[in-house]
PDB file of N, CA and C in Angstrom:
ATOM      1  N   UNK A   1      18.857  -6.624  36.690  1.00  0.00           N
ATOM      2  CA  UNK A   1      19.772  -5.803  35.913  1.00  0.00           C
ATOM      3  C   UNK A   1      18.993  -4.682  35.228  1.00  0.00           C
ATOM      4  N   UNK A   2      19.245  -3.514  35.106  1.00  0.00           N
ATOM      5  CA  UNK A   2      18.738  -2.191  34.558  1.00  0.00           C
ATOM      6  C   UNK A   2      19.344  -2.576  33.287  1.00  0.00           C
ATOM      7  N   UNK A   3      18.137  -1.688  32.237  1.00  0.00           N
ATOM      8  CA  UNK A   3      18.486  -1.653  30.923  1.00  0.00           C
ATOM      9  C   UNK A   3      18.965  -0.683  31.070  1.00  0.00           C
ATOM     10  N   UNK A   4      19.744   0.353  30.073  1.00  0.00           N
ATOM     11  CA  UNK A   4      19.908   1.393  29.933  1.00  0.00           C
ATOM     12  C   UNK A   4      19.605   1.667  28.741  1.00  0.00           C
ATOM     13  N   UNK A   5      18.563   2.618  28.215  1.00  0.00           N
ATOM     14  CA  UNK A   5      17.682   3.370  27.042  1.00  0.00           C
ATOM     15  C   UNK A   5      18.691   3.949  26.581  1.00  0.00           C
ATOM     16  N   UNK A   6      18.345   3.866  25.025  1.00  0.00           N
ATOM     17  CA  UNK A   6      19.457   5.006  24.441  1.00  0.00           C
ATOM     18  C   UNK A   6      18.735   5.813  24.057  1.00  0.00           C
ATOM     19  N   UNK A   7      19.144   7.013  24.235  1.00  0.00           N
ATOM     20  CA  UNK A   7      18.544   8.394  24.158  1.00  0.00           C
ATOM     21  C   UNK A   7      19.233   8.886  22.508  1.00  0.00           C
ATOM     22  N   UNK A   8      17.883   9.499  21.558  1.00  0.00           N
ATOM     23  CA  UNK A   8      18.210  10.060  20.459  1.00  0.00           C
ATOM     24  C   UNK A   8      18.180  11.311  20.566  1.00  0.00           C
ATOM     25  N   UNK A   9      19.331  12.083  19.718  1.00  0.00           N
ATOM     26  CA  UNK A   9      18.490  13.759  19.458  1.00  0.00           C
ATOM     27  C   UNK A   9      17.839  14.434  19.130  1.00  0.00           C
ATOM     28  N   UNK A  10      17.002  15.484  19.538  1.00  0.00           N
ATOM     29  CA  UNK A  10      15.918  16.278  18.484  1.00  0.00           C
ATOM     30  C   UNK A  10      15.825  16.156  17.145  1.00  0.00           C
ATOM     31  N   UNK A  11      16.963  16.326  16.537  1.00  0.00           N
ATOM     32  CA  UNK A  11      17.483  16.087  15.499  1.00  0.00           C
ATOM     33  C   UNK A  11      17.256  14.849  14.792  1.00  0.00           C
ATOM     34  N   UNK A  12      17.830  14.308  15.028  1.00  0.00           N
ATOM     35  CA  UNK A  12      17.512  12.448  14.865  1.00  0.00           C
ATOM     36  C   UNK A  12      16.188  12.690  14.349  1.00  0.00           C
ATOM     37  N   UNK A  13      15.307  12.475  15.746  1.00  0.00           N
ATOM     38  CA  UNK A  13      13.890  11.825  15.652  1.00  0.00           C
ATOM     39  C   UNK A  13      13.326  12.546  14.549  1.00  0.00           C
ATOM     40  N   UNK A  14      13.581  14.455  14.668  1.00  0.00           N
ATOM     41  CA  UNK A  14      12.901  15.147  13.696  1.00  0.00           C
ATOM     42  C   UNK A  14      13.030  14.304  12.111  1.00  0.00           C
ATOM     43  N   UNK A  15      14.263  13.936  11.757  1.00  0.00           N
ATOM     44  CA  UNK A  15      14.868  13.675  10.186  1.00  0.00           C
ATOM     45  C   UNK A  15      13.355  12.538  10.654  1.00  0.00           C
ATOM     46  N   UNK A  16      13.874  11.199  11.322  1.00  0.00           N
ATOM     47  CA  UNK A  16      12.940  10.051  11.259  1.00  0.00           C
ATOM     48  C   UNK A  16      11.465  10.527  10.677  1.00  0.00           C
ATOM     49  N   UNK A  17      10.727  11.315  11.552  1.00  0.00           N
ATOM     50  CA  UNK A  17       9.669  12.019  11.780  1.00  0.00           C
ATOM     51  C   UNK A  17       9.076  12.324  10.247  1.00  0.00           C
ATOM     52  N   UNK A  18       9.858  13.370   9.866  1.00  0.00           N
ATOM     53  CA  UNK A  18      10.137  13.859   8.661  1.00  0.00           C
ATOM     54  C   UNK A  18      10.167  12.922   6.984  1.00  0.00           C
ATOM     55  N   UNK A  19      10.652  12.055   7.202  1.00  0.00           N
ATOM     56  CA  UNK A  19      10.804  11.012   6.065  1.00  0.00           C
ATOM     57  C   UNK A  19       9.276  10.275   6.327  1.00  0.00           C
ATOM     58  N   UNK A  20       8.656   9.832   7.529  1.00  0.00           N
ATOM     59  CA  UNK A  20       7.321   9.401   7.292  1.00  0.00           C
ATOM     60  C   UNK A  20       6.537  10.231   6.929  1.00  0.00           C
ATOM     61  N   UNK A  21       6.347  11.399   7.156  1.00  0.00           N
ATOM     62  CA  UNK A  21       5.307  12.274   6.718  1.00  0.00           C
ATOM     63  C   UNK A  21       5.703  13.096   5.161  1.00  0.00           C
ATOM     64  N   UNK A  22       6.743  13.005   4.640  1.00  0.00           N
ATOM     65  CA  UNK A  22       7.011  13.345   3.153  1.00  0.00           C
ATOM     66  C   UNK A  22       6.870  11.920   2.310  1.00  0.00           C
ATOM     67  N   UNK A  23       6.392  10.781   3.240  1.00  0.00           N
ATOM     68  CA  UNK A  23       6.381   9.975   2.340  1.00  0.00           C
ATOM     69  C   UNK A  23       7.451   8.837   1.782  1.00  0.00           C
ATOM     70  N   UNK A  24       8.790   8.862   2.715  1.00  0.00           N
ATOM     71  CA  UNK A  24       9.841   8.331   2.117  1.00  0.00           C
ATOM     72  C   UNK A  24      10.067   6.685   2.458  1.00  0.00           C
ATOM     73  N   UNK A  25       8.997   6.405   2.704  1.00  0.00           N
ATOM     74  CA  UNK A  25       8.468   4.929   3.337  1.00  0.00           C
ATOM     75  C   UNK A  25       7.259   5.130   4.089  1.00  0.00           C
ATOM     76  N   UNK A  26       6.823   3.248   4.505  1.00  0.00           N
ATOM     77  CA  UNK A  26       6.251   3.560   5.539  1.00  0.00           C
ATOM     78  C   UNK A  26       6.625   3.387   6.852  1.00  0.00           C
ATOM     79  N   UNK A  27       5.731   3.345   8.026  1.00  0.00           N
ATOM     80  CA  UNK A  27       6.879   4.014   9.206  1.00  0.00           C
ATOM     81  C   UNK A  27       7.497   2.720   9.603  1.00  0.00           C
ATOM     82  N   UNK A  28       7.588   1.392   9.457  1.00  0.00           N
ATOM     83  CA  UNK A  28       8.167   0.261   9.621  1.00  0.00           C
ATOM     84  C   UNK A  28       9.258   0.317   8.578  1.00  0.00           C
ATOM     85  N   UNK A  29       9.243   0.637   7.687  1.00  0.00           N
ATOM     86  CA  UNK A  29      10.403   0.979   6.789  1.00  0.00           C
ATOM     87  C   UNK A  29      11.153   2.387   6.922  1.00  0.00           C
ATOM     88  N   UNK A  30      10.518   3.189   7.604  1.00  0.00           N
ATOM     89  CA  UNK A  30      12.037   4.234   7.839  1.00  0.00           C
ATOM     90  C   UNK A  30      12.346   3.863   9.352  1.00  0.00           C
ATOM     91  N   UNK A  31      11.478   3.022   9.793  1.00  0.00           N
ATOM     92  CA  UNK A  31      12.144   2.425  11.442  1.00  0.00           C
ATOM     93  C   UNK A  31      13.041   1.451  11.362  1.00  0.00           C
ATOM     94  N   UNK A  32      12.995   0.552  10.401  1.00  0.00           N
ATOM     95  CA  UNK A  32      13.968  -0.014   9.723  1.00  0.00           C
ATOM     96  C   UNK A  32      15.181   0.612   9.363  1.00  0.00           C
ATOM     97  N   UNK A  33      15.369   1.517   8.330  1.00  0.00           N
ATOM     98  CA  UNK A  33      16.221   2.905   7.873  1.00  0.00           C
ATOM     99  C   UNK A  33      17.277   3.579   8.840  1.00  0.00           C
ATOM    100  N   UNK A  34      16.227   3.731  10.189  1.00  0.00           N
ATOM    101  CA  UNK A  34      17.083   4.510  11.073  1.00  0.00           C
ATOM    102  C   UNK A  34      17.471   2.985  12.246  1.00  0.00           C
ATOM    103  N   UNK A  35      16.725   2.084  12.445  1.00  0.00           N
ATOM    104  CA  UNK A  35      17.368   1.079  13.487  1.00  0.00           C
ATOM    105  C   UNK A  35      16.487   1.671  14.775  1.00  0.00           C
ATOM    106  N   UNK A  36      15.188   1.769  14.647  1.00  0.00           N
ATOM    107  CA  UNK A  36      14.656   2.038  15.807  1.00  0.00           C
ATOM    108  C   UNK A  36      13.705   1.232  15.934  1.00  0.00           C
ATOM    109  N   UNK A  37      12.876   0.987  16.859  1.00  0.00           N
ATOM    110  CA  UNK A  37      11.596   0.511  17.151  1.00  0.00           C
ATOM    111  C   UNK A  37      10.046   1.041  16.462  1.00  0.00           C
ATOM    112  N   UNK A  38       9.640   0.653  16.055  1.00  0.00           N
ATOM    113  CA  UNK A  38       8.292   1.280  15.057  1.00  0.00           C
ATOM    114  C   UNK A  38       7.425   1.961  16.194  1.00  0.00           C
ATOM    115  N   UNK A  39       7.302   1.705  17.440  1.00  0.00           N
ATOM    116  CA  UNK A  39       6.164   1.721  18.219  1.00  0.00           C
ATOM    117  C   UNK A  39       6.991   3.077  19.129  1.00  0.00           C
ATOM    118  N   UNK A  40       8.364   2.970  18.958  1.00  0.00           N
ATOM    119  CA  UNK A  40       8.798   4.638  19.272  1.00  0.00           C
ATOM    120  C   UNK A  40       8.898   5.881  18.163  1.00  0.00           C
ATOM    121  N   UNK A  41       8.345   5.467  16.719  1.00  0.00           N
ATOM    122  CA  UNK A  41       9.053   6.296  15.782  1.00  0.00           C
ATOM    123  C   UNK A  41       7.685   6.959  15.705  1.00  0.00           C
ATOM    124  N   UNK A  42       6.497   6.152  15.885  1.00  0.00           N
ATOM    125  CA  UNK A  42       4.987   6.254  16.178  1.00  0.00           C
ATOM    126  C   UNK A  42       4.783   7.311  17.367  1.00  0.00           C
ATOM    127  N   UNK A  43       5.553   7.015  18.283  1.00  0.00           N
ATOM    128  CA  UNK A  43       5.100   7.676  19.621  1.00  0.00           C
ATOM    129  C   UNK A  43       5.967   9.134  19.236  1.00  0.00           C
ATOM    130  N   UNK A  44       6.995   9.433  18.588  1.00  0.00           N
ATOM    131  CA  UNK A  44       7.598  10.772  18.031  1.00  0.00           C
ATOM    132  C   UNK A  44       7.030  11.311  17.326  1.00  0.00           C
ATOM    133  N   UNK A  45       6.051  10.620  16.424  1.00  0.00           N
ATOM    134  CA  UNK A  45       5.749  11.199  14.744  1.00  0.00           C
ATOM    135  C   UNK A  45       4.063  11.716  16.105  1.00  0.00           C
ATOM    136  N   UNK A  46       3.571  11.570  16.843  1.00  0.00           N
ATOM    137  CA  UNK A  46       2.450  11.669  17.213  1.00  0.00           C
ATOM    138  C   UNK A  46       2.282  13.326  18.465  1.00  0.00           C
ATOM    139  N   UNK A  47       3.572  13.038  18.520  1.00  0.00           N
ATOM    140  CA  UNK A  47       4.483  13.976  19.403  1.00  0.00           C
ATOM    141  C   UNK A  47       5.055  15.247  18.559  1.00  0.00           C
ATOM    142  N   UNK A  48       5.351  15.016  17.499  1.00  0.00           N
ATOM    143  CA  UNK A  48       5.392  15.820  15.989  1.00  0.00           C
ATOM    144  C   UNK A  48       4.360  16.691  16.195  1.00  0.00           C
ATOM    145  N   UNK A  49       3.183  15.806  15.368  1.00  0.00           N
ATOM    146  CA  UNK A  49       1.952  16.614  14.973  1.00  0.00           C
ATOM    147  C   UNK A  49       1.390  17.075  15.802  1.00  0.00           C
ATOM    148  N   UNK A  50       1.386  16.653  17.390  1.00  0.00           N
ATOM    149  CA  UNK A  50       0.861  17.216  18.567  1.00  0.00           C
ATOM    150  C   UNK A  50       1.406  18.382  18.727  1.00  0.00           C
ATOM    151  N   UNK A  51       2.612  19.112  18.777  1.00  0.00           N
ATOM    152  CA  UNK A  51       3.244  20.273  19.000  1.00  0.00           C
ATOM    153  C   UNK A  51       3.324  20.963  17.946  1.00  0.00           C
ATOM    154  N   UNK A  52       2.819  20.498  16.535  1.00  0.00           N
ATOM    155  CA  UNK A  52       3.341  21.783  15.150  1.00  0.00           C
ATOM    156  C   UNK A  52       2.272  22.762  15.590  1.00  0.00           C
ATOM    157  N   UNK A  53       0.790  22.811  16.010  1.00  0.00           N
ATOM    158  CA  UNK A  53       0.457  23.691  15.927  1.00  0.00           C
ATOM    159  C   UNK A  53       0.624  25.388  16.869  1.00  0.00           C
ATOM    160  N   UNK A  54       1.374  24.719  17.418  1.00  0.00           N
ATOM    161  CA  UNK A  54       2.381  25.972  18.710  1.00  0.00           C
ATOM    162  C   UNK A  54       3.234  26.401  17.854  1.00  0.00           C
ATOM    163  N   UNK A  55       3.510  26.246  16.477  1.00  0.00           N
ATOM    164  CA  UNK A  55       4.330  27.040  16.264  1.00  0.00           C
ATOM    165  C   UNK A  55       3.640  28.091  15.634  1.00  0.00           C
ATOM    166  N   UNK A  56       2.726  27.893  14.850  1.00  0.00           N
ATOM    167  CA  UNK A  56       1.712  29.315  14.338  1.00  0.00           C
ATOM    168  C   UNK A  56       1.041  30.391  15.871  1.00  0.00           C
ATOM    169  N   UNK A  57       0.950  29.657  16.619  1.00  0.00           N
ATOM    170  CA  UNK A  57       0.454  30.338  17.989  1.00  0.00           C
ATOM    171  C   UNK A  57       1.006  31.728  17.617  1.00  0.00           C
ATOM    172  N   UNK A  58       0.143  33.050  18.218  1.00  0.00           N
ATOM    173  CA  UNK A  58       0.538  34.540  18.308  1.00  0.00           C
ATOM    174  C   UNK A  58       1.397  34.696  19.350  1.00  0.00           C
ATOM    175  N   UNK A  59       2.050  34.834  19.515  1.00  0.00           N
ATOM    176  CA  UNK A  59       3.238  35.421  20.554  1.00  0.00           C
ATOM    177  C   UNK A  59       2.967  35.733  21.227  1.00  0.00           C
ATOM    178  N   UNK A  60       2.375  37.098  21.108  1.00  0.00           N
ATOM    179  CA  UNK A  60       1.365  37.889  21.857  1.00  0.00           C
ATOM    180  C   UNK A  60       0.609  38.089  22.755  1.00  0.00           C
ATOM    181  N   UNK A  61      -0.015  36.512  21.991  1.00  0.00           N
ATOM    182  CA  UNK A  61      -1.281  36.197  23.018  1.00  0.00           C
ATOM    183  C   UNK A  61      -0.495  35.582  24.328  1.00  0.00           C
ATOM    184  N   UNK A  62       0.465  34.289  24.135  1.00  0.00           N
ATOM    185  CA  UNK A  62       1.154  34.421  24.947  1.00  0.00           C
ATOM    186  C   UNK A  62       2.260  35.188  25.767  1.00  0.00           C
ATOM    187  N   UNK A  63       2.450  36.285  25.323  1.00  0.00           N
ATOM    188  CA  UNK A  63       3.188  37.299  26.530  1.00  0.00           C
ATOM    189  C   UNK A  63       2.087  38.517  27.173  1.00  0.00           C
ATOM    190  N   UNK A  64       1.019  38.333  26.467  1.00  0.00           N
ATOM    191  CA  UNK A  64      -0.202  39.010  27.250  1.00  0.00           C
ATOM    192  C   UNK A  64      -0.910  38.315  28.365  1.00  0.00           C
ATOM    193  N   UNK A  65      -0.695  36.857  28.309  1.00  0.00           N
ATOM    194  CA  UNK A  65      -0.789  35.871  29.353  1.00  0.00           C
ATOM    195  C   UNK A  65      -0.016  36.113  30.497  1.00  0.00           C
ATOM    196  N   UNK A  66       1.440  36.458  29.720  1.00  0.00           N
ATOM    197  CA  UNK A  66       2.424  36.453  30.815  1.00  0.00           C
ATOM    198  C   UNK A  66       2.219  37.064  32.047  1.00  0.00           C
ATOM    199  N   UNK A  67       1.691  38.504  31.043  1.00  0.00           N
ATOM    200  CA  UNK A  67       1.314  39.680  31.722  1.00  0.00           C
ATOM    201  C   UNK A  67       0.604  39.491  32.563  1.00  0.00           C
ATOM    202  N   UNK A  68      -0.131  38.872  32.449  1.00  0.00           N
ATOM    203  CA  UNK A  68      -1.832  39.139  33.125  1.00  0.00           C
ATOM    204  C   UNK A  68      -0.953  38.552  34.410  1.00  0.00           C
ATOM    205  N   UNK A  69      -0.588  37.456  34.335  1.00  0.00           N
ATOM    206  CA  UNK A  69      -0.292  36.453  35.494  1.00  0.00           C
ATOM    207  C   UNK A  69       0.820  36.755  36.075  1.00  0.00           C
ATOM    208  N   UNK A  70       1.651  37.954  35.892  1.00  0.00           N
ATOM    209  CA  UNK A  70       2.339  38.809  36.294  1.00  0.00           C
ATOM    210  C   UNK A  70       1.859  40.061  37.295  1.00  0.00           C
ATOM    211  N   UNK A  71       1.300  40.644  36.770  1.00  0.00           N
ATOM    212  CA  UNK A  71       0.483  41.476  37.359  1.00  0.00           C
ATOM    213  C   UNK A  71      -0.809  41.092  38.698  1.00  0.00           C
ATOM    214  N   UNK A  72      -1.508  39.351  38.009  1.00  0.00           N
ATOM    215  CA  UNK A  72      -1.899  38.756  39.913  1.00  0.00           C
ATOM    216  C   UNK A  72      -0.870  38.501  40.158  1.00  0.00           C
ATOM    217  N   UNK A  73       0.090  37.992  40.377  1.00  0.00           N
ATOM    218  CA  UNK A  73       1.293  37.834  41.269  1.00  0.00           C
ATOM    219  C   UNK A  73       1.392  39.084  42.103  1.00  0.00           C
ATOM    220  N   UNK A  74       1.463  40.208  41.607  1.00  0.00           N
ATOM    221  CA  UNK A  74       1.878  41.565  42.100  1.00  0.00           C
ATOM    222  C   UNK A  74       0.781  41.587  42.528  1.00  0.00           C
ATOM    223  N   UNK A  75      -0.213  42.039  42.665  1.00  0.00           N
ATOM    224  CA  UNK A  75      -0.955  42.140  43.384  1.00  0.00           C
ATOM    225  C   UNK A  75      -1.458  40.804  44.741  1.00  0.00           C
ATOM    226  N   UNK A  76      -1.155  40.161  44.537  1.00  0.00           N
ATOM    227  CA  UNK A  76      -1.413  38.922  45.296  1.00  0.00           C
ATOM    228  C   UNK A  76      -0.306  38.927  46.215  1.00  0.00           C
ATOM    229  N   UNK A  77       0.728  39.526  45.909  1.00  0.00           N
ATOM    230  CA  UNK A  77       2.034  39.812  46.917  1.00  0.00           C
ATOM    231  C   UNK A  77       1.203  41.432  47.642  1.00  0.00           C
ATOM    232  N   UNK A  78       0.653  42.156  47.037  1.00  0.00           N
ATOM    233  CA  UNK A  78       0.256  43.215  47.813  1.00  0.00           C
ATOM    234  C   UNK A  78      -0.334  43.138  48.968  1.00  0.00           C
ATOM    235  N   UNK A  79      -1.753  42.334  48.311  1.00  0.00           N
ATOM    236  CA  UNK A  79      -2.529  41.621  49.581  1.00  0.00           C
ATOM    237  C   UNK A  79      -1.726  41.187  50.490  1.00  0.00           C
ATOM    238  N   UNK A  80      -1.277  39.872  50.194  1.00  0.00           N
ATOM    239  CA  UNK A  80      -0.259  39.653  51.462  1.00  0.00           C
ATOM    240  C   UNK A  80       0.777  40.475  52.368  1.00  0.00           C
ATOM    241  N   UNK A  81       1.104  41.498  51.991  1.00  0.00           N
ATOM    242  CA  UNK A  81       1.701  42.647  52.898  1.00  0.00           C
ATOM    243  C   UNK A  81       0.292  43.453  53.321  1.00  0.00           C
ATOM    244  N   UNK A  82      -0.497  43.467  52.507  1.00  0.00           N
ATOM    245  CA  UNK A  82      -1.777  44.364  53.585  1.00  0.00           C
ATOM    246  C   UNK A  82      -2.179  43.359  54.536  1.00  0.00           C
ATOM    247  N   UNK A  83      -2.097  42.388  54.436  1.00  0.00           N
ATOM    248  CA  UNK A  83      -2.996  41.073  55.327  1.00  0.00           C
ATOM    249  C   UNK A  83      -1.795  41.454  56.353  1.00  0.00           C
ATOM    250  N   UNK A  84      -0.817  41.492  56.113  1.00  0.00           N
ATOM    251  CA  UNK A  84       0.506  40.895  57.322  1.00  0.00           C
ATOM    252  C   UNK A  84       0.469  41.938  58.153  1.00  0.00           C
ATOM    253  N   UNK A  85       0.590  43.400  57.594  1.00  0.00           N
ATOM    254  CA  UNK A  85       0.565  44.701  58.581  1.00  0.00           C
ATOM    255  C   UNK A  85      -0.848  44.621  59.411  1.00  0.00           C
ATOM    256  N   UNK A  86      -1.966  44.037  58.602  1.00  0.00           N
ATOM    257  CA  UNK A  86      -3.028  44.476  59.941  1.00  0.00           C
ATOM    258  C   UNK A  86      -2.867  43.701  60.701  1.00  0.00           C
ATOM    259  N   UNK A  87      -2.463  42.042  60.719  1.00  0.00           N
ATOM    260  CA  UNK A  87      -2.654  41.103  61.783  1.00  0.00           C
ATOM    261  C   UNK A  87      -1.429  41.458  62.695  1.00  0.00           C
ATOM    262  N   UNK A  88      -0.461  42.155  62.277  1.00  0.00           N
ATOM    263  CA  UNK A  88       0.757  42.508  63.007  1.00  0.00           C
ATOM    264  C   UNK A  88       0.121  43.199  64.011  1.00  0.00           C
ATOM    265  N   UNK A  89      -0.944  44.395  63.468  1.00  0.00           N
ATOM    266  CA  UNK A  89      -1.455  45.361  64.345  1.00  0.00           C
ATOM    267  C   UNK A  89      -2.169  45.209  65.043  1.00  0.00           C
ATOM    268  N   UNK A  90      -3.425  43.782  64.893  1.00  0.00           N
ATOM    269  CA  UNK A  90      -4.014  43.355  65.889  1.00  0.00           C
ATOM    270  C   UNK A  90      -3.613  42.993  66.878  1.00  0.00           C
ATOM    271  N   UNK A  91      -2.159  41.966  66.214  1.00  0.00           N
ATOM    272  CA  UNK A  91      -2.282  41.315  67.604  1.00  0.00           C
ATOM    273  C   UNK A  91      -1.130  42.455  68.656  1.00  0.00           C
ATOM    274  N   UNK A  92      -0.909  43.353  67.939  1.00  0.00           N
ATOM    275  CA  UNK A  92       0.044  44.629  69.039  1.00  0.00           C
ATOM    276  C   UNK A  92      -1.174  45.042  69.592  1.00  0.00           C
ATOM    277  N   UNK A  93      -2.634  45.193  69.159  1.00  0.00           N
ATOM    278  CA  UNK A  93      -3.366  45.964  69.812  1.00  0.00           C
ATOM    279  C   UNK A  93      -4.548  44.755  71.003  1.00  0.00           C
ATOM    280  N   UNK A  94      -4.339  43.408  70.389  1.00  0.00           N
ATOM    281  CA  UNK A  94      -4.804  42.415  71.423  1.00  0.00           C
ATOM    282  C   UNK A  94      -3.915  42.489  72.659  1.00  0.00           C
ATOM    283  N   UNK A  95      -2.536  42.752  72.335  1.00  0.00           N
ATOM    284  CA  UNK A  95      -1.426  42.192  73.487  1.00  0.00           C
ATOM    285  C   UNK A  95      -1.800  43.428  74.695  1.00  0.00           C
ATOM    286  N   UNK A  96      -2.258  44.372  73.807  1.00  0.00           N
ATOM    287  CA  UNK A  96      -2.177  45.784  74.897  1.00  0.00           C
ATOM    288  C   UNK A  96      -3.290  45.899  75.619  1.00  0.00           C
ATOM    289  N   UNK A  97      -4.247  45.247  75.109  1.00  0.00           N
ATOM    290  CA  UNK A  97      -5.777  44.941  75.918  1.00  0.00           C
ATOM    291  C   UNK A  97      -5.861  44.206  76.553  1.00  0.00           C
ATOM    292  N   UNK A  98      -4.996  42.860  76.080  1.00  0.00           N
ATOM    293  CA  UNK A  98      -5.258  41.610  77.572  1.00  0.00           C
ATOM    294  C   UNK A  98      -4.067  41.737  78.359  1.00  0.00           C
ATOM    295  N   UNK A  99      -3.055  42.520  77.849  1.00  0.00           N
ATOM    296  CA  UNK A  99      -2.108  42.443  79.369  1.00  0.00           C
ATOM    297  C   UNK A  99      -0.805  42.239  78.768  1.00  0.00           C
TER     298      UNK A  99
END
């Protein structure tokens, strides 16, 4: 028989999240609070602090990334149309030499 997981919202977990790190218990007591498992409120709150620092990230830096890897694309599509026209042309100019 399949379990079926119940899925919380961003929302949710954030409040959960939120009450351990201001302090409003400890995390067995706001896992208690909300009716969850301690060893998932752990694996959110870790998931928390792993991603806050993307939010100070420069923008910038990432759409200058974008760029860059925008621009090999374009060019990497160029190559490949210069690669395709000469082998086109070889082999028009092999076909005309061997027959």
């Amino acid at each position: 028989m399949s379990k079926n997981r119940k899925r919380y919202a961003a929302t949710f977990k954030t409040k959960a999240v939120l009450d351990i790190l201001s302090n409003q218990g400890t995390l067995n007591e706001v896992a208690s609070k909300y009716q969850i498992d301690s060893t998932m409120l752990s694996k959110w709150k870790h998931a928390f602090l792993d991603a806050c620092p993307s939010i100070f990230e420069d923008k910038r830096k990432k759409d200058d990334k974008l760029l860059e890897k925008e621009v090999y694309i374009g060019d990497l599509e160029k190559k490949v149309g210069q690669l395709t026209i000469e082998r086109d042309w070889l082999k028009k100019k092999s076909d005309e030499l061997l027959g």
